[in-house]
Protein backbone atom coordinates (compact mmCIF):
# COMPACT_ATOMS: atom_id res chain seq x y z
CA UNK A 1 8.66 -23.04 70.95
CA UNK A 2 5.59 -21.24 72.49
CA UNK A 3 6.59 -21.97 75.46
CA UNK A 4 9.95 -20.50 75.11
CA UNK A 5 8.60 -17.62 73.82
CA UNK A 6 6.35 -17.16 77.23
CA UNK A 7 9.10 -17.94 79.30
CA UNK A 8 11.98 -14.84 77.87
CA UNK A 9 9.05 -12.01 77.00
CA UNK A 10 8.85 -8.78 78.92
CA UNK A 11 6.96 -6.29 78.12
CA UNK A 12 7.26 -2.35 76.93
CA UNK A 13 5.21 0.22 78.74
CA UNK A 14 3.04 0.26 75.43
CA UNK A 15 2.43 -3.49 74.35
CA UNK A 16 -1.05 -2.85 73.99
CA UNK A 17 -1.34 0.49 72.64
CA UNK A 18 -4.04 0.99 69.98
CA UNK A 19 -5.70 -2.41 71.42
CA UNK A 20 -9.12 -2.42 72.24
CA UNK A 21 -9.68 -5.22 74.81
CA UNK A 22 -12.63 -7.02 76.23
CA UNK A 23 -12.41 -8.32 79.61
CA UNK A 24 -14.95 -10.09 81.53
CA UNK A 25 -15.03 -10.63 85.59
CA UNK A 26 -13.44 -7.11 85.14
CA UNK A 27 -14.62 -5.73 88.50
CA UNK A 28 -12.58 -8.32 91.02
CA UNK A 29 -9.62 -10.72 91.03
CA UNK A 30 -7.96 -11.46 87.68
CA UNK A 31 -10.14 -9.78 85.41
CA UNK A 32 -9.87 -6.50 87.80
CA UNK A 33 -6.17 -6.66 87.89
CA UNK A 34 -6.02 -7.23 83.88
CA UNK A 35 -8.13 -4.84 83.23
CA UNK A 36 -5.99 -1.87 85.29
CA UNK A 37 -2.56 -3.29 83.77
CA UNK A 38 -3.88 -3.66 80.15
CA UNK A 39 -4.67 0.25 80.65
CA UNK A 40 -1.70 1.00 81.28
CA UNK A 41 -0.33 -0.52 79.03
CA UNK A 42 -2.05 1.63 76.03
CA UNK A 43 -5.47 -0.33 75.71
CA UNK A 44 -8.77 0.32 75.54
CA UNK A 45 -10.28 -1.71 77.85
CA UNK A 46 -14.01 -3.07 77.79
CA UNK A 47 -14.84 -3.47 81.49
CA UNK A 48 -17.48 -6.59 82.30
CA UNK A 49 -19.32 -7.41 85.06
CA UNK A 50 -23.03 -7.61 87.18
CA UNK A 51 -21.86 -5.68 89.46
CA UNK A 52 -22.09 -1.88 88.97
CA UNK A 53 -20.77 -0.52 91.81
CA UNK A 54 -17.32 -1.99 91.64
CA UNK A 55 -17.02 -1.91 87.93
CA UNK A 56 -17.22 1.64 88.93
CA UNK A 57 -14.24 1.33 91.41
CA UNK A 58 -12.38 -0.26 88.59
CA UNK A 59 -13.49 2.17 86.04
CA UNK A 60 -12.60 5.27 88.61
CA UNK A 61 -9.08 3.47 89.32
CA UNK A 62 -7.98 3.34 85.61
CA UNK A 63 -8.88 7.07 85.04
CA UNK A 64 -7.25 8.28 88.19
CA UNK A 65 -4.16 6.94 85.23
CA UNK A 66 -3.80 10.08 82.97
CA UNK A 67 -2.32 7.90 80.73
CA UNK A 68 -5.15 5.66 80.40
CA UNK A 69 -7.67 5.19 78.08
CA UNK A 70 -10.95 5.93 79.38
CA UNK A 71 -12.53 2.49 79.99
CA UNK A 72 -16.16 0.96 78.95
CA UNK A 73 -18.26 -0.39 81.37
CA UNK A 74 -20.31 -3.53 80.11
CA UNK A 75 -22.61 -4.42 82.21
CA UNK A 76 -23.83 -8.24 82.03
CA UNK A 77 -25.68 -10.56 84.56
CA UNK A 78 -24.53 -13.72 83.22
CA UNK A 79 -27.10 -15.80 84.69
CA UNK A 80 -30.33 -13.94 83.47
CA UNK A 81 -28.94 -12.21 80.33
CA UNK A 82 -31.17 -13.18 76.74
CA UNK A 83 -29.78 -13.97 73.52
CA UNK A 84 -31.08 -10.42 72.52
CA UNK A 85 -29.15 -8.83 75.48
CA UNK A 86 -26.00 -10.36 74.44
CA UNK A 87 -27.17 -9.19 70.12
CA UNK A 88 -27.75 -5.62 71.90
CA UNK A 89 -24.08 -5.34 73.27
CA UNK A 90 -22.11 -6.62 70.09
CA UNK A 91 -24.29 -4.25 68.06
CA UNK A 92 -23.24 -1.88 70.36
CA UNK A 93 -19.66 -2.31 70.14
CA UNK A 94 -19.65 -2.72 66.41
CA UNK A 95 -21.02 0.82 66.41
CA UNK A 96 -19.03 2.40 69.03
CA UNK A 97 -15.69 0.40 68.35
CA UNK A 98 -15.64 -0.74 64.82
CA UNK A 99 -13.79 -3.87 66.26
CA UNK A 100 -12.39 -5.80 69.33
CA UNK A 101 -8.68 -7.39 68.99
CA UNK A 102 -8.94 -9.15 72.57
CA UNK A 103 -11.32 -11.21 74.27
CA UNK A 104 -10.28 -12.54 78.10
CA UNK A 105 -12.94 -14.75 79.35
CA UNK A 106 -12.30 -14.42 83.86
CA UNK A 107 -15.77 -14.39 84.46
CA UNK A 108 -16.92 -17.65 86.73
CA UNK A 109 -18.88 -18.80 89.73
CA UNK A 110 -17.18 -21.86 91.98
CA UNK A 111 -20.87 -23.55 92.79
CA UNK A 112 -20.83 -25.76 95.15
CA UNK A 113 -17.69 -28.30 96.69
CA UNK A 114 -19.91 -31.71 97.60
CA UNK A 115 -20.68 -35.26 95.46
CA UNK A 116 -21.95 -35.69 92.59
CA UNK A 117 -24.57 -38.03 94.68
CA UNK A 118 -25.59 -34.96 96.51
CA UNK A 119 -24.86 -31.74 93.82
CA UNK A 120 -28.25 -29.72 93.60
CA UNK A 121 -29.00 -29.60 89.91
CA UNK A 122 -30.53 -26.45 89.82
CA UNK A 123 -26.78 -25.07 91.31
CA UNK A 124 -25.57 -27.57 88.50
CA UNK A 125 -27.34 -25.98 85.78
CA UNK A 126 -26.08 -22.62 87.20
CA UNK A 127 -22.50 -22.95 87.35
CA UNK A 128 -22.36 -24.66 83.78
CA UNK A 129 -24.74 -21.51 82.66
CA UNK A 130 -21.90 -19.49 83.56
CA UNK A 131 -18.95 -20.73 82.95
CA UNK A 132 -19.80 -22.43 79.71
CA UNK A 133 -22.50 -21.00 78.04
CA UNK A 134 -22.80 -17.83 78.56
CA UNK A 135 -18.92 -17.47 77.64
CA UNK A 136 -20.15 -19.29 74.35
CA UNK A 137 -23.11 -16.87 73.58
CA UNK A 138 -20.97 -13.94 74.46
CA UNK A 139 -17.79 -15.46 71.76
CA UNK A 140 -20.58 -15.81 69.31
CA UNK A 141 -22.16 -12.76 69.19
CA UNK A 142 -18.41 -10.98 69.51
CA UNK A 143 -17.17 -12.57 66.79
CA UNK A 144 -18.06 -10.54 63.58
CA UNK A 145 -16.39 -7.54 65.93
CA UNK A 146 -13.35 -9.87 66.46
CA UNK A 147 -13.07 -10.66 62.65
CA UNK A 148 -12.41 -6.91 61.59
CA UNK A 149 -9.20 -6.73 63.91
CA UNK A 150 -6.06 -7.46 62.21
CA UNK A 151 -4.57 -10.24 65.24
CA UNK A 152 -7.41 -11.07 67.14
CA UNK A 153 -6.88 -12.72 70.56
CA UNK A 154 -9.58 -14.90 72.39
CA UNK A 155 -8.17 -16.12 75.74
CA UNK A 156 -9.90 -18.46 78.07
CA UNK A 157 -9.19 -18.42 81.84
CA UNK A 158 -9.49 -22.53 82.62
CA UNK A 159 -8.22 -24.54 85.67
CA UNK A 160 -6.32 -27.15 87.29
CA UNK A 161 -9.42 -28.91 87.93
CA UNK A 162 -10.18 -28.40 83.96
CA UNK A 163 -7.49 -30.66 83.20
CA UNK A 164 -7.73 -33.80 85.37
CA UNK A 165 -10.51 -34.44 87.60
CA UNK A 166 -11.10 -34.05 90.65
CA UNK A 167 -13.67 -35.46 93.78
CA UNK A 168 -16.01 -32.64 94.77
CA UNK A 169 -15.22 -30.54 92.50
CA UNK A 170 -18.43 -30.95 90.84
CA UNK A 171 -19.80 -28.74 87.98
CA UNK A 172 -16.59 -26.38 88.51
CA UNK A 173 -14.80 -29.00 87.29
CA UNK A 174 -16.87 -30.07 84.39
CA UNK A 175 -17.35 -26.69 83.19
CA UNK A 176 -13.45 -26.00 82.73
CA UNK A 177 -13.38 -28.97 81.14
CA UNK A 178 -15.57 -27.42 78.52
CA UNK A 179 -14.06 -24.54 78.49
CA UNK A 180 -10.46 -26.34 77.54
CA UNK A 181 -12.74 -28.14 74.79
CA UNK A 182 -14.50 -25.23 73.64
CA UNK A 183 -11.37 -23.40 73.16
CA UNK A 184 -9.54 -26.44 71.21
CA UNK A 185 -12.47 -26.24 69.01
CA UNK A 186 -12.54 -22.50 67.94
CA UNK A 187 -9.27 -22.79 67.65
CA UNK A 188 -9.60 -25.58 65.28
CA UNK A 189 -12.12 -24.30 62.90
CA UNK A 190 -10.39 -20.64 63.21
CA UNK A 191 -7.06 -22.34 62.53
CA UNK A 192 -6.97 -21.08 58.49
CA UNK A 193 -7.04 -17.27 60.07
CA UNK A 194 -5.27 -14.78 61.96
CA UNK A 195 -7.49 -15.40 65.30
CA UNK A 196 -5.21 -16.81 68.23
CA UNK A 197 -7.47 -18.80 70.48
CA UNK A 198 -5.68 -19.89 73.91
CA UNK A 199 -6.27 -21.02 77.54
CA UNK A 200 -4.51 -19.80 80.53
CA UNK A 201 -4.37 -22.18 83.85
CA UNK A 202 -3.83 -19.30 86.84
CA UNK A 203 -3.00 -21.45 89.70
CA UNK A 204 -3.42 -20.90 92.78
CA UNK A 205 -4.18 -17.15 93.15
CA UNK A 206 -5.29 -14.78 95.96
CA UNK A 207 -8.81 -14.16 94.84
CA UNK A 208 -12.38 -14.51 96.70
CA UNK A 209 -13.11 -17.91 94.80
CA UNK A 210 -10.26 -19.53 95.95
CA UNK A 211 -10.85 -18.39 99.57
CA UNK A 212 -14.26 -20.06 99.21
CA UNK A 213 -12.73 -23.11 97.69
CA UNK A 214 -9.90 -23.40 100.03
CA UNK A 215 -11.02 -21.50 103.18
CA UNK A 216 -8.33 -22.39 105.98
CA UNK A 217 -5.56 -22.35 103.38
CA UNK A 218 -2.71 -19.40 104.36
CA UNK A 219 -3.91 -16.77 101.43
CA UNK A 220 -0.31 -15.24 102.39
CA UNK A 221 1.22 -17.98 100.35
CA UNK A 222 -0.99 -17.21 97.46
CA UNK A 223 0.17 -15.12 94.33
CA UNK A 224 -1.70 -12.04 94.04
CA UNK A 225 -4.07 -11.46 90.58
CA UNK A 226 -1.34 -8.86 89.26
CA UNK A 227 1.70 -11.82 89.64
CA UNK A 228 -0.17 -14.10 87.00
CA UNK A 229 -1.04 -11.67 84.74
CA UNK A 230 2.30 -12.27 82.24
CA UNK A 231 0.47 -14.99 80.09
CA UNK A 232 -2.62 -12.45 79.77
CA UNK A 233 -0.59 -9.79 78.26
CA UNK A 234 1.85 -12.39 76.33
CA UNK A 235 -1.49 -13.45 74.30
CA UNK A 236 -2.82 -10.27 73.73
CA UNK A 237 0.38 -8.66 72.68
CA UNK A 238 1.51 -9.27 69.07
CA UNK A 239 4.87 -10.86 70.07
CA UNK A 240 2.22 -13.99 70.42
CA UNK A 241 1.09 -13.62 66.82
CA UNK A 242 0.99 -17.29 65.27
CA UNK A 243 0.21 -19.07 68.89
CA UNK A 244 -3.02 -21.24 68.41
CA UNK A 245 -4.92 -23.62 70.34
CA UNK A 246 -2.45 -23.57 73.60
CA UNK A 247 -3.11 -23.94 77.20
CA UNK A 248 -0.50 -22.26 79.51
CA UNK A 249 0.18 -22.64 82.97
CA UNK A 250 0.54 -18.79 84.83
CA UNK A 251 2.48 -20.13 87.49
């Protein structure tokens, strides 16, 4: 039935209006291209990211939209961020937003593509850091924000790899593992509410990680960010309302 419900929804020019949306990654690739469209589409988006200059880019693009929203730049380094960094934003967002009804988690490193016998666990460490914990910490400290929208969405960007393993794929792999799991879970114990907690598989998409991961494959066959975005908006939008604890495939 959810499924079904993917596969015939379209869009109106204001699915998101009123929305105030969090995005992470928001300054390349998916999160970049979700950000703009979710703009556009009536949100107000929550830009994330380490790197300042192209959040700006993003940020600049959206407003160049009369239409839009001006956006929210977040800035973030994942990998050296405290606890009291990530209590210092939602404080801030409780005070400047009153509440968040989206979450998209597109933030990730690839690490490295070698054994296990020969994966540096300091790079290890890293990549799990990342794609695991750090998305935890940040869900943690979002949720009381989360809790005072009427449909909140929390949407989890996983993998192929995340689903069935795969040789050199290292702590990639693992980590989008976890990130399937950690979504099953809050979905679980959030299951008696309103919250809608989902994963979303991209495929194969035309973005700098998969370039690194895949480096003499033709990028011309690739779907660009903005062709995989449908599932994105399809969870955020309230024609998803009642959806729980899915994964779906974007392509």
């Amino acid at each position: 039935m959810a499924n079904e419900k993917l596969k015939n929804y379209k869009y109106d020019y204001d699915a998101l209006k009123n929305k105030i949306i969090f995005i992470t990654g928001a300054s390349d690739g998916i999160g970049k291209a979700l950000a703009i469209q979710s703009a556009k589409l009536g949100a107000e988006v929550i830009i994330h990211g380490r790197n300042k200059k192209r959040l700006e880019a993003v940020y600049d693009e959206i407003i160049d939209d009369p239409k839009c929203h001006k956006p929210v730049i977040a800035m973030l380094d994942y990998e050296t961020a405290s606890s009291e960094t990530f209590s210092s934003l939602s404080e801030s967002i409780m005070n400047d937003f009153k509440r968040i009804d989206g979450l998209v988690h597109c933030a990730g490193i690839l690490g490295d593509r070698s054994s296990i016998e020969q994966y540096d666990p300091g790079l290890w460490q890293k990549v799990m850091h990342v794609n695991l914990t750090a998305p935890f910490v940040l869900t943690q400290a979002l949720l009381p924000s989360l809790k005072l929208s009427k449909q909140p969405s929390v949407i989890f960007t996983s993998s192929g790899v995340g689903q069935v393993g795969k040789a050199f794929w290292g702590a990639y792999c693992v980590s989008k593992f976890g990130t399937e799991a950690f979504s099953q879970i809050l979905a679980q114990e959030l299951i008696h509410t309103t919250f809608r907690i989902n994963c979303i598989n991209p495929g194969a998409v035309k973005t700098k990680m998969r370039l690194a991961a895949y480096p003499a494959e033709d990028r011309d066959k690739l779907k660009s960010p903005e062709e995989v975005l449908l599932p994105y908006i399809f969870l955020l939008d309230d024609e998803s309302i009642g959806i729980t604890n899915k994964c779906y495939d974007a392509q």
